[in-house]
N, C-alpha and C. Protein backbone atom coordinates (compact mmCIF):
# COMPACT_ATOMS: atom_id res chain seq x y z
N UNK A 1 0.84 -1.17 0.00
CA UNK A 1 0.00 0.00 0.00
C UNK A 1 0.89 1.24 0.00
N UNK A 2 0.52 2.04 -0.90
CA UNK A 2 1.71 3.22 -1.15
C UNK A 2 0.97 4.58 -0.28
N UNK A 3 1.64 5.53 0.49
CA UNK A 3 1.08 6.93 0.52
C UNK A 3 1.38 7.32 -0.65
N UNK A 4 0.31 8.39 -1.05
CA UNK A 4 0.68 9.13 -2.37
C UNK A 4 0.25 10.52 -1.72
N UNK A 5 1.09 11.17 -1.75
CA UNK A 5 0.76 12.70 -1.05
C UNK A 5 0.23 13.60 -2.08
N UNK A 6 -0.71 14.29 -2.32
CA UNK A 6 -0.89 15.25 -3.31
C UNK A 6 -0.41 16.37 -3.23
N UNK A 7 0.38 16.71 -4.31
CA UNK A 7 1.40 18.39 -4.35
C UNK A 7 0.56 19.39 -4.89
N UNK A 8 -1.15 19.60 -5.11
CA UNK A 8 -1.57 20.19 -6.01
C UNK A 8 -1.37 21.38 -5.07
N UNK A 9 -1.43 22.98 -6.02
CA UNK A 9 -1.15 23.91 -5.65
C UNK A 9 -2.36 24.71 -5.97
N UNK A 10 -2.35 25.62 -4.97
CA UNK A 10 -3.27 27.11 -5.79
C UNK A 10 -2.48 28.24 -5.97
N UNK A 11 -2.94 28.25 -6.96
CA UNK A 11 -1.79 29.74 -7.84
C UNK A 11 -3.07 31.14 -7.80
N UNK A 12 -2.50 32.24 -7.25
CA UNK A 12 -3.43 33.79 -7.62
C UNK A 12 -3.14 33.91 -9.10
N UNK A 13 -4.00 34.19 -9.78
CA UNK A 13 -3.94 34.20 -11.33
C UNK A 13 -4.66 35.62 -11.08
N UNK A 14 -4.00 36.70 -10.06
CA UNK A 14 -4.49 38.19 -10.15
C UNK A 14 -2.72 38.83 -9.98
N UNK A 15 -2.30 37.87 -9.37
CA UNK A 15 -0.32 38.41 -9.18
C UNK A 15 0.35 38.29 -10.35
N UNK A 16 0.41 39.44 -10.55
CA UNK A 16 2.11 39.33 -11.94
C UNK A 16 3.16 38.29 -11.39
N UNK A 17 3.76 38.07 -9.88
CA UNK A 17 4.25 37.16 -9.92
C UNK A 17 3.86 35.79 -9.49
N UNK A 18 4.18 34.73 -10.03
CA UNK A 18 3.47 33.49 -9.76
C UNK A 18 3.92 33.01 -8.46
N UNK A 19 1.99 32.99 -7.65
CA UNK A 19 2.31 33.14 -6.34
C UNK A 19 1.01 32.21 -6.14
N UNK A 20 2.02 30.59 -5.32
CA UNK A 20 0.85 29.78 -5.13
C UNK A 20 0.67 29.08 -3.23
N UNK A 21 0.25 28.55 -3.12
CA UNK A 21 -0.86 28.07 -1.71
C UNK A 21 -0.54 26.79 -1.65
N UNK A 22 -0.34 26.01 -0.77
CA UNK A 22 -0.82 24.82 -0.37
C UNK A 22 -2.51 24.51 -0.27
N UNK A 23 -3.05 25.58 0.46
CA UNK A 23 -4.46 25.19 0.55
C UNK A 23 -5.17 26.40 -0.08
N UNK A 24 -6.59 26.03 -0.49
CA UNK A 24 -7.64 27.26 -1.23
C UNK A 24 -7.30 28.10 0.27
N UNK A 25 -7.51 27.78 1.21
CA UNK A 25 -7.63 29.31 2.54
C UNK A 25 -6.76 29.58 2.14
N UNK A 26 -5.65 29.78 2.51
CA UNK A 26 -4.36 30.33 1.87
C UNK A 26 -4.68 31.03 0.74
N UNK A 27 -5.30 30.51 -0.22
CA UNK A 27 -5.25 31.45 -1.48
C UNK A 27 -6.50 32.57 -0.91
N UNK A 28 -7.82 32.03 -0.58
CA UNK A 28 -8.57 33.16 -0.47
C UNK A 28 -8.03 34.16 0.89
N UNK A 29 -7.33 33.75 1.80
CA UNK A 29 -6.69 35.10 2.71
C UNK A 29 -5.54 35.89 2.04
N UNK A 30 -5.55 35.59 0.73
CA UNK A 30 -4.03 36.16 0.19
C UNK A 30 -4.76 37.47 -0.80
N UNK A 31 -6.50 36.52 -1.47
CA UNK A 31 -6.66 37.46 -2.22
C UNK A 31 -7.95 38.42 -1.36
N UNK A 32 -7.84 38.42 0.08
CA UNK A 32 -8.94 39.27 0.38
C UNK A 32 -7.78 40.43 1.13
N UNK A 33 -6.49 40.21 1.73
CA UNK A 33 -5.66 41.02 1.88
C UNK A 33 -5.19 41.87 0.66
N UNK A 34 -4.48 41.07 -0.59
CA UNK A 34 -3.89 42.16 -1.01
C UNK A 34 -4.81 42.57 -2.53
N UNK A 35 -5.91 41.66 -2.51
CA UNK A 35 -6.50 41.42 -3.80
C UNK A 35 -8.05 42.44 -3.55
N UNK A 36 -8.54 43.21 -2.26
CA UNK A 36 -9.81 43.51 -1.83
C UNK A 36 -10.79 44.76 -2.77
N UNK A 37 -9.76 45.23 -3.49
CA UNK A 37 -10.30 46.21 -4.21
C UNK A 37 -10.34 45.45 -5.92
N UNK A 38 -9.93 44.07 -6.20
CA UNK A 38 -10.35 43.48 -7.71
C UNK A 38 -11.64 43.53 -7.81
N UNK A 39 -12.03 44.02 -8.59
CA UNK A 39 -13.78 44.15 -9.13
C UNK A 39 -13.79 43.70 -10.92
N UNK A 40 -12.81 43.33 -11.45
CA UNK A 40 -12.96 43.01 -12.41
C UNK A 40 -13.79 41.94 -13.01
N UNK A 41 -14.61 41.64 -13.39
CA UNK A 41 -15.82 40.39 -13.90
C UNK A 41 -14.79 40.05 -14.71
N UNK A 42 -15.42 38.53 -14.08
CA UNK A 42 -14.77 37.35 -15.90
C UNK A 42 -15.37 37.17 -16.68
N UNK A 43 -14.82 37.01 -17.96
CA UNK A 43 -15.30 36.58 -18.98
C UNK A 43 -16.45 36.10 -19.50
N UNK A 44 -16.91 34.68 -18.42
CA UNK A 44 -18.13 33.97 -18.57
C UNK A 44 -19.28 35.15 -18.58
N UNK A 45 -19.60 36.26 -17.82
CA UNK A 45 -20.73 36.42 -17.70
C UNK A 45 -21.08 37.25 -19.26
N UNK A 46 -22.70 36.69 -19.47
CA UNK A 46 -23.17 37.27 -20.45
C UNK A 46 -24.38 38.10 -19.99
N UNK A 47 -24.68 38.99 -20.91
CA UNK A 47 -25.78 39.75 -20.73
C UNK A 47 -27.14 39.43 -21.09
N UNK A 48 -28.21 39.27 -20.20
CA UNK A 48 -29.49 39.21 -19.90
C UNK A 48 -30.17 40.48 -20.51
N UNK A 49 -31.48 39.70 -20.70
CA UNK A 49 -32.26 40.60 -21.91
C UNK A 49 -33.50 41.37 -20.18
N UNK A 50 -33.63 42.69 -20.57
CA UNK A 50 -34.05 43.61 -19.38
C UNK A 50 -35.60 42.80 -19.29
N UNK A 51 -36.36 41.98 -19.55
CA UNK A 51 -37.50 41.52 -19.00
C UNK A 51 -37.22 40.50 -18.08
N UNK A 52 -35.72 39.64 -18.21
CA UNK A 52 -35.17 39.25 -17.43
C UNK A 52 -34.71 39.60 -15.90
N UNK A 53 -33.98 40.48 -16.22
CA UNK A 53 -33.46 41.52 -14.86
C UNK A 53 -34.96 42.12 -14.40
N UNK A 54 -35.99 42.52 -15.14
CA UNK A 54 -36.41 43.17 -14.37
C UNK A 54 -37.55 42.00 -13.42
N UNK A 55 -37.55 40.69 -14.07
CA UNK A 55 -38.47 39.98 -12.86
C UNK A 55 -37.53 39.09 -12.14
N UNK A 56 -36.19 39.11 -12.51
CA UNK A 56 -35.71 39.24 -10.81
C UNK A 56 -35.66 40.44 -9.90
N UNK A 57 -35.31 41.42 -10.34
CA UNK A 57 -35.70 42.93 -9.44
C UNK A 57 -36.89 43.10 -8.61
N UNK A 58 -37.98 42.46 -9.25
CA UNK A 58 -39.52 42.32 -9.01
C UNK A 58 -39.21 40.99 -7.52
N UNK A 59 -38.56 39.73 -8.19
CA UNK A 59 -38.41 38.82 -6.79
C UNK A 59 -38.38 39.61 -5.80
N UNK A 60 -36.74 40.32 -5.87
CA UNK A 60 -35.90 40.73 -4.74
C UNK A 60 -36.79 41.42 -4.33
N UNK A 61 -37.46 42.80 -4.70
CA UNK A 61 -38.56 43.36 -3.72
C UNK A 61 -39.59 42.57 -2.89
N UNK A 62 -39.85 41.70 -3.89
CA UNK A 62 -40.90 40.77 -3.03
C UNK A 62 -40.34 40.42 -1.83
N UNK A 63 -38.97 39.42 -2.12
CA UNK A 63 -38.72 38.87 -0.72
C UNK A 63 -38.41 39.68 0.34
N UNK A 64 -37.78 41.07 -0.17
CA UNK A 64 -37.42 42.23 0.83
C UNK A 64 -38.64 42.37 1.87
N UNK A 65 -40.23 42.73 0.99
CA UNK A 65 -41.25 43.69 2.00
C UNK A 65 -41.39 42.32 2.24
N UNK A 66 -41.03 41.08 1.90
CA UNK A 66 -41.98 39.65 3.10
C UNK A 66 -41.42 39.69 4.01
N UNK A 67 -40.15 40.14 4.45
CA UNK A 67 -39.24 40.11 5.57
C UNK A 67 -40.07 41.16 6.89
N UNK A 68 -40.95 42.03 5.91
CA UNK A 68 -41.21 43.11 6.71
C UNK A 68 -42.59 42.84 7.46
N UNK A 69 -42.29 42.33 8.73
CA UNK A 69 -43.42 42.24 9.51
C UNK A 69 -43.84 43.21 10.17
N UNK A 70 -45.04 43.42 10.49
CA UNK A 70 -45.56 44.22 10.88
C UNK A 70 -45.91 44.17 12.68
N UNK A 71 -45.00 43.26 13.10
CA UNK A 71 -45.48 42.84 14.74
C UNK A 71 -43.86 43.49 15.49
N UNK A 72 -44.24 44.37 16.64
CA UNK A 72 -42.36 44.71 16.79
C UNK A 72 -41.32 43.78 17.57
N UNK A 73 -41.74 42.59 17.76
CA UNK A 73 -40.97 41.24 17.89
C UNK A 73 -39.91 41.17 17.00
N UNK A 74 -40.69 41.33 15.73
CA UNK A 74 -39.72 40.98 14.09
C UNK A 74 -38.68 42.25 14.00
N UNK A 75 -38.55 42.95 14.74
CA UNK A 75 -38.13 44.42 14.43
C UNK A 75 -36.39 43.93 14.63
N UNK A 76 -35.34 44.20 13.57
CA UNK A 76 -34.21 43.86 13.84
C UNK A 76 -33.32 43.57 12.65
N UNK A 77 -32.25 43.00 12.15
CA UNK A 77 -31.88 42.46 10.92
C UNK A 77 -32.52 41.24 10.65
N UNK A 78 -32.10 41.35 9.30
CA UNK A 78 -33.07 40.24 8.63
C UNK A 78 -32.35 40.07 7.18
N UNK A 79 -32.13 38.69 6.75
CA UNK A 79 -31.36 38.07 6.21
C UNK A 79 -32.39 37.54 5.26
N UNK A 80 -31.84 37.43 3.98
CA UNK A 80 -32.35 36.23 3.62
C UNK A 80 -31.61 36.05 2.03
N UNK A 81 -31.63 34.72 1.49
CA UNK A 81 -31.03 34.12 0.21
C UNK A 81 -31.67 33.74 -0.69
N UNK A 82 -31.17 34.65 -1.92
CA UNK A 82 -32.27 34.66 -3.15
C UNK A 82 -31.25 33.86 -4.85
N UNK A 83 -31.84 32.67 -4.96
CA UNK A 83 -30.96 31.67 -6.18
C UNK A 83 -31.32 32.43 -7.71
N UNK A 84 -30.38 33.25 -8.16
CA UNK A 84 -30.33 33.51 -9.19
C UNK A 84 -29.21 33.40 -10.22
N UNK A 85 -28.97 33.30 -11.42
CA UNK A 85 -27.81 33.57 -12.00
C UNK A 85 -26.82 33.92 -11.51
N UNK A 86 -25.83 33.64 -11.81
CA UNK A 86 -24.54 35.15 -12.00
C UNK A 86 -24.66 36.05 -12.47
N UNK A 87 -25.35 35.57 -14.17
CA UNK A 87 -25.33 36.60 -14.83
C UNK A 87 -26.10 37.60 -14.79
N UNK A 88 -27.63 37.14 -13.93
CA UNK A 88 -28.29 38.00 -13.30
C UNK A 88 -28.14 38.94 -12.50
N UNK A 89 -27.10 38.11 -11.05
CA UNK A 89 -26.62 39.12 -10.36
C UNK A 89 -25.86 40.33 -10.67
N UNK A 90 -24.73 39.89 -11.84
CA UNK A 90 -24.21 41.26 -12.39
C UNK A 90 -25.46 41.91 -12.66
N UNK A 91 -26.09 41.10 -14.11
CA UNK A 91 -26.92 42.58 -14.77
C UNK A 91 -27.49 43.72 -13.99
N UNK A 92 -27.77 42.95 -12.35
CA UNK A 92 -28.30 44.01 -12.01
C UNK A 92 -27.65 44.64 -10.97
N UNK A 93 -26.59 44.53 -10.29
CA UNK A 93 -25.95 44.96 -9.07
C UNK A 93 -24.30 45.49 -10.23
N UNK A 94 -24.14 45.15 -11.18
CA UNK A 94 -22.48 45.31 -11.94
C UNK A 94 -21.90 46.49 -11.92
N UNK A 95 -22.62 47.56 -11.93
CA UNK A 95 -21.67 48.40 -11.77
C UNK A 95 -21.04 49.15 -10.06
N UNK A 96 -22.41 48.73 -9.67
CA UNK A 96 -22.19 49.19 -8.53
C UNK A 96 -21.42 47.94 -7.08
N UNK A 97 -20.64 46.86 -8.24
CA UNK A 97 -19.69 45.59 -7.57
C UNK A 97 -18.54 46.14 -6.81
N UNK A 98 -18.39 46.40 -5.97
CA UNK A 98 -16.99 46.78 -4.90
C UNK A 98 -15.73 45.49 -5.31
N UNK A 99 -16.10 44.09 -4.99
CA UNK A 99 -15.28 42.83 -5.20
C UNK A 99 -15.77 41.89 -5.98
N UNK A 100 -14.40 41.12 -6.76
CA UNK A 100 -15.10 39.85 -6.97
C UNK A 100 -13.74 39.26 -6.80
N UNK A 101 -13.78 38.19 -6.55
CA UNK A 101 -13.05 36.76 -5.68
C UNK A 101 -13.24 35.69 -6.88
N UNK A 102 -11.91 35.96 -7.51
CA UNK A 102 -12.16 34.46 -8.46
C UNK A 102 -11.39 32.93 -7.74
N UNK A 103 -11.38 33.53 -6.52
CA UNK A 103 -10.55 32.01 -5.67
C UNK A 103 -12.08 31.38 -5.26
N UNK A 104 -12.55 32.64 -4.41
CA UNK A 104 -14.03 31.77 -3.50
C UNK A 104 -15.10 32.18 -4.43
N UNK A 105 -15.24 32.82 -5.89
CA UNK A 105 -16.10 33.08 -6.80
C UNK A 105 -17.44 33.40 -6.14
N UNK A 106 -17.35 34.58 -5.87
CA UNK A 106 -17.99 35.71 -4.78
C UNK A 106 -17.85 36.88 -5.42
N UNK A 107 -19.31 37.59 -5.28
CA UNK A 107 -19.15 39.37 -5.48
C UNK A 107 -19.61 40.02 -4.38
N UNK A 108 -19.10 40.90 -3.86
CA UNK A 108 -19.46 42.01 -3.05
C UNK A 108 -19.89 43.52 -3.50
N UNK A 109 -21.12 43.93 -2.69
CA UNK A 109 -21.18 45.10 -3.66
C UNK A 109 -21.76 45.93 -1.90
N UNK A 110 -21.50 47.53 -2.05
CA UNK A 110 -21.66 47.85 -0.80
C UNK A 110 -22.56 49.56 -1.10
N UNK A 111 -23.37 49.60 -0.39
CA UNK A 111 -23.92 50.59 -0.41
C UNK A 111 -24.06 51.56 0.88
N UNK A 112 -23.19 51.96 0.82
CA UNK A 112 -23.06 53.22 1.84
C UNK A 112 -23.54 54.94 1.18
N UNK A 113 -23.85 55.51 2.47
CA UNK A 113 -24.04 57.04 2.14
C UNK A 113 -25.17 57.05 2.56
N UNK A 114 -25.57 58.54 2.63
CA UNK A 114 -27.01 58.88 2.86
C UNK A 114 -27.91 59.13 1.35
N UNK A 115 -27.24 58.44 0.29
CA UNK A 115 -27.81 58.34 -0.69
C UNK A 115 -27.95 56.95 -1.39
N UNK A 116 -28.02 56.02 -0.28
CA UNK A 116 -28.22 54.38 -0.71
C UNK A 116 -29.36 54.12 -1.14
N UNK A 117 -30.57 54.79 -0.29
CA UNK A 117 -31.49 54.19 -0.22
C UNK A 117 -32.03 54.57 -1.96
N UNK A 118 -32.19 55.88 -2.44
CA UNK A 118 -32.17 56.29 -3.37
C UNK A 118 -31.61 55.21 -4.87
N UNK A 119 -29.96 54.51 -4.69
CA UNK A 119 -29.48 54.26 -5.39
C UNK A 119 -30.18 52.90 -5.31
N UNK A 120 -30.37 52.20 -4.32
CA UNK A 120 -31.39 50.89 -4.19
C UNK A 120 -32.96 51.22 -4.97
N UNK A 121 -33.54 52.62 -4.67
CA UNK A 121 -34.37 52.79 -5.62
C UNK A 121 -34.35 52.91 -7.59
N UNK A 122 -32.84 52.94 -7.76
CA UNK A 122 -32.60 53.15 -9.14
C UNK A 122 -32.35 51.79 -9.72
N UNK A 123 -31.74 51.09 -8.86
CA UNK A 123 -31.43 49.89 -9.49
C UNK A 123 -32.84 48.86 -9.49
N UNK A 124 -33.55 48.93 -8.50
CA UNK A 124 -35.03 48.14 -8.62
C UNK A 124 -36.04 48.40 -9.24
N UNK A 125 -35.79 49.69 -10.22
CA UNK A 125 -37.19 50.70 -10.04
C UNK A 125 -38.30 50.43 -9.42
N UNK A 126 -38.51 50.90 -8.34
CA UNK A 126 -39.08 50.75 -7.68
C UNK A 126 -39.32 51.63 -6.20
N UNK A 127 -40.05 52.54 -6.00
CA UNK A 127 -39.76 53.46 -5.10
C UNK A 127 -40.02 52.88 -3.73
N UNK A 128 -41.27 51.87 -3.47
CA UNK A 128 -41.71 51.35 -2.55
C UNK A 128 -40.79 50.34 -2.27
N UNK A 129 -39.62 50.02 -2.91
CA UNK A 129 -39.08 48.76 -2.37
C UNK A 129 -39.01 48.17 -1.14
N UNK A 130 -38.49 49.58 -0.10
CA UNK A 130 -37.96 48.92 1.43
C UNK A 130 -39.29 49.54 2.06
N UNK A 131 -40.62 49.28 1.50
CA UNK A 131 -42.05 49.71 2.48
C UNK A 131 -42.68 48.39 2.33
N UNK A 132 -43.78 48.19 3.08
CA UNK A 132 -45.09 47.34 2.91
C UNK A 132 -45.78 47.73 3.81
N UNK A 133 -46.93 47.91 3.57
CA UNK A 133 -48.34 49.04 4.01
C UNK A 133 -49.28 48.16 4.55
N UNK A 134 -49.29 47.97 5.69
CA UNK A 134 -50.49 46.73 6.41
C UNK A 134 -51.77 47.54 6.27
N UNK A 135 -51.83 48.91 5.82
CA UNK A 135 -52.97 49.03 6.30
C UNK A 135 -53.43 49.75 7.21
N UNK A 136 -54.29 50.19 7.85
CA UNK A 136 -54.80 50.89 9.50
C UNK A 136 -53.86 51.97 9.88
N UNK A 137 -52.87 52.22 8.88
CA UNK A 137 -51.73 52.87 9.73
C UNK A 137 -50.59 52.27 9.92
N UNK A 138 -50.65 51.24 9.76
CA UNK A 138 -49.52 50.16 9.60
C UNK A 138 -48.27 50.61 8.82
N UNK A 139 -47.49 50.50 8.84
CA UNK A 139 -46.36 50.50 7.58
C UNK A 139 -45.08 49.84 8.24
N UNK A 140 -44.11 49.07 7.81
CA UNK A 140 -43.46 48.56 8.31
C UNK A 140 -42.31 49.50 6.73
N UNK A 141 -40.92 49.23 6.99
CA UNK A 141 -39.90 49.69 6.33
C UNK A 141 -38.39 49.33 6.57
N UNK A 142 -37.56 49.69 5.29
CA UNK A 142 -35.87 49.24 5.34
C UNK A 142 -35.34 50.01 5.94
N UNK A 143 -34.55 50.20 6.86
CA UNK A 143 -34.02 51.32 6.99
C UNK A 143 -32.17 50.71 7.07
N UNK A 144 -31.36 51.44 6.70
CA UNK A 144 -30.43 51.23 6.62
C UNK A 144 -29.15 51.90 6.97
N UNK A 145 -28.85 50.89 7.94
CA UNK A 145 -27.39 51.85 9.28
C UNK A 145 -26.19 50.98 8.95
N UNK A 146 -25.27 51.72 10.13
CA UNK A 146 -24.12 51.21 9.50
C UNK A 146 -24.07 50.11 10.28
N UNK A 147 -23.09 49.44 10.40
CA UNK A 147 -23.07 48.20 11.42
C UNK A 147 -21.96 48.60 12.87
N UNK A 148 -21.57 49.85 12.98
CA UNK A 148 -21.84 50.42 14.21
C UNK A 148 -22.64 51.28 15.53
N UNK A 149 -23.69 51.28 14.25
CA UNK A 149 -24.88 52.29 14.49
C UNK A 149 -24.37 53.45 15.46
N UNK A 150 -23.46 54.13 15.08
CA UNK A 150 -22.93 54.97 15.53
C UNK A 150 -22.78 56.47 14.72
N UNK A 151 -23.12 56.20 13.31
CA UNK A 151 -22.72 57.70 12.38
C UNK A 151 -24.04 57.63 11.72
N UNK A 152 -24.24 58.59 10.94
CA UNK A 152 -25.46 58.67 10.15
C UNK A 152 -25.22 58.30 8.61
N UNK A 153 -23.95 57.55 8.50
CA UNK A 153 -23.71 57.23 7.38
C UNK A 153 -24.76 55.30 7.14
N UNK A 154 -25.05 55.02 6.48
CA UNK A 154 -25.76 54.15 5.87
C UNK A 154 -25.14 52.65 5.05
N UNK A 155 -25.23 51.87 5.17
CA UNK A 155 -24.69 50.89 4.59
C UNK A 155 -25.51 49.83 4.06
N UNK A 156 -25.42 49.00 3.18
CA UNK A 156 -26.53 47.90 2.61
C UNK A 156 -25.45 46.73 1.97
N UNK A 157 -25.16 45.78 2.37
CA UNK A 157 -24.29 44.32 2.06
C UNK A 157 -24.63 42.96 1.60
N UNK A 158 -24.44 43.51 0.28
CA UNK A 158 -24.89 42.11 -0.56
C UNK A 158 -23.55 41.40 -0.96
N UNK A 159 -23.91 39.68 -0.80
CA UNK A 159 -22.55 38.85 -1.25
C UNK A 159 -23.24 37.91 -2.33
């Protein structure tokens, strides 16, 4: 019975010099240190025809105001995971992509300012996005802080 050790390597194919890993962690802590500002898209993605983008835009609102309960129990962050394309996700978040990670093939896109909420309204069209209206007086809504809740600056974090 033989050991056979495997030598396979991971190489950053973002370094001019050829610079490789024993393990993928290794490669993805190499490219979130010195690699954090690559936003460049690959190749693969193609472009989606806008009746496309726009009924995923239509999902994402949906699942947004379902999040929004109207009881103040529910009152707090709120998460949730929506299966679409890639190529979807660019069409509709691409320009406004902060990262992409071709080790852990991940995009990050970040919305800060006191003009997020606005820019979340441009990309969904959709003005009501972060509302849903129970009714009686009701209204439940997005509101969006930073994750020190300490400045009046605004943040919104999609991966």
């Amino acid at each position: 019975m033989s050991n056979s050790i495997s030598t396979s390597r991971f190489t950053c194919t973002l370094c001019t010099r050829s610079r490789s890993y024993k393990t993928k962690c290794g490669l993805q802590r190499h490219e979130t240190i010195k690699h954090k500002e690559h936003n460049i898209l690959p190749s693969h993605i193609l472009p989606l025809p806008n009746y496309e983008l726009d009924h995923v835009k239509k999902v994402i609102v949906w699942e947004i105001q379902k999040r929004l309960k109207k009881h103040h129990r529910t009152v707090g962050n709120q998460v949730f995971s929506l299966h679409c394309s890639e190529n979807a996700f660019v069409g509709i978040f691409g320009k406004y992509l902060t990262r992409y990670s071709p080790c852990g093939n991940f995009y990050q896109c970040h919305f800060s300012g006191d003009n997020s909420y606005n820019i979340l309204t441009n990309i969904f069209n959709d003005a009501m996005w972060g509302e849903r209206d129970y009714g009686n007086g009701q209204l439940s809504w997005v509101k969006l802080v930073d994750e020190m809740n300490c400045n009046s600056r605004t943040e919104l974090y999609i991966e």
